[in-house]
Protein backbone atom coordinates (compact mmCIF):
# COMPACT_ATOMS: atom_id res chain seq x y z
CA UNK A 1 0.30 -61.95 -47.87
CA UNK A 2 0.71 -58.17 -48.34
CA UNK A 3 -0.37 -55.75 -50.58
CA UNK A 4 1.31 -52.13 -51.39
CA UNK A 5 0.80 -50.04 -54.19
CA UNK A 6 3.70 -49.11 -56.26
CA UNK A 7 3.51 -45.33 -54.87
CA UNK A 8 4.03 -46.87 -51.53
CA UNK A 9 6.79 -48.52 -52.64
CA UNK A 10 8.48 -45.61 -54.14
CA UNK A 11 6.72 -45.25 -57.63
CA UNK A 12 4.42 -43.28 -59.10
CA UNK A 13 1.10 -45.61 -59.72
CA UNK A 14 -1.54 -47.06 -57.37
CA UNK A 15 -1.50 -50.37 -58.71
CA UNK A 16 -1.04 -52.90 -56.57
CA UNK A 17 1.28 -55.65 -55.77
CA UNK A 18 0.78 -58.46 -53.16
CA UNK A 19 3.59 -60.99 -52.16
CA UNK A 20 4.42 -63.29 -49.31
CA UNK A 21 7.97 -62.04 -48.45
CA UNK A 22 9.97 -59.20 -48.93
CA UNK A 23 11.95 -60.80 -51.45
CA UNK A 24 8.86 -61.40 -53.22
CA UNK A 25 7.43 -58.03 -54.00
CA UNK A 26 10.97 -56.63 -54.54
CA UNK A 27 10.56 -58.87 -57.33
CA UNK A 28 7.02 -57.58 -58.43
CA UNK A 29 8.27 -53.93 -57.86
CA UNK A 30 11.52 -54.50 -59.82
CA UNK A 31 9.53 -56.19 -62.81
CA UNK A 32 6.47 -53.49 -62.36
CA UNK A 33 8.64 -50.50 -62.44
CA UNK A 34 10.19 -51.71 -65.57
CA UNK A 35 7.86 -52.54 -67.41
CA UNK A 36 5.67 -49.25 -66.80
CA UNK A 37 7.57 -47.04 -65.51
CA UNK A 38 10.97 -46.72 -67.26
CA UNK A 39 12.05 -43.40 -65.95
CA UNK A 40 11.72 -44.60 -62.73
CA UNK A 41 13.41 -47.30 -63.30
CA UNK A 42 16.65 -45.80 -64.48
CA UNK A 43 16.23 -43.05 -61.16
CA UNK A 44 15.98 -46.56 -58.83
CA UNK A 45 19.24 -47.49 -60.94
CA UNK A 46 20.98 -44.39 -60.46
CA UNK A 47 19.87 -44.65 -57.01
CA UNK A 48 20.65 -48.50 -56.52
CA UNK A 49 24.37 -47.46 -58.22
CA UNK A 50 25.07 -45.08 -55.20
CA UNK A 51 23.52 -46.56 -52.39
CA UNK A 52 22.34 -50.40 -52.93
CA UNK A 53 20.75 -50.13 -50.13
CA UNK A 54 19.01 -47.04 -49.41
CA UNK A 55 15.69 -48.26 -51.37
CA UNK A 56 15.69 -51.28 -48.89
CA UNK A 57 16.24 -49.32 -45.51
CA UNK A 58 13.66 -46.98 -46.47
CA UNK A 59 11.05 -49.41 -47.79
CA UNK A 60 11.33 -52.45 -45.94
CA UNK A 61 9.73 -50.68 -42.66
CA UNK A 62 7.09 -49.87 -44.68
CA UNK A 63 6.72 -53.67 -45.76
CA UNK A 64 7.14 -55.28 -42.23
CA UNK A 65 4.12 -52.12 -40.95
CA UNK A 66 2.03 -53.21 -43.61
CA UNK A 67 -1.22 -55.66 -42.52
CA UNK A 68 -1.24 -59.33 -43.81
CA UNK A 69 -4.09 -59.69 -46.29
CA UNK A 70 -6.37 -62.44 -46.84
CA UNK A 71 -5.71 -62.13 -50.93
């Protein structure tokens, strides 16, 4: 398990999210962001429109450096 806030996953909150696998806490960031934060949501959108990928390549390093937790 790993825990990041949603600021260190590109939002603007420090609540956190823990997950198991990438796929995972795109999830909880996906379903966090909309449900609190819907301006960012429609930037990640926008952003997701241009570029699908450019959230991934510039999060996902930040993932795999994060430490395991025991939560």
């Amino acid at each position: 398990m790993k825990t990041m806030t949603c600021r260190e996953l590109g939002g603007t909150c420090d609540q956190k999210l823990t997950a198991s696998s990438w796929d995972e806490i795109v999830g909880k960031m996906t379903e966090h962001v909309m449900e609190n934060h819907p301006d960012v949501a429609k930037e990640m959108e926008k952003m997701h429109t241009e570029d699908p990928q450019k959230w991934g390549k510039e999060m996902r390093p930040k993932w795999e450096a994060a430490a395991e937790t025991s939560e």
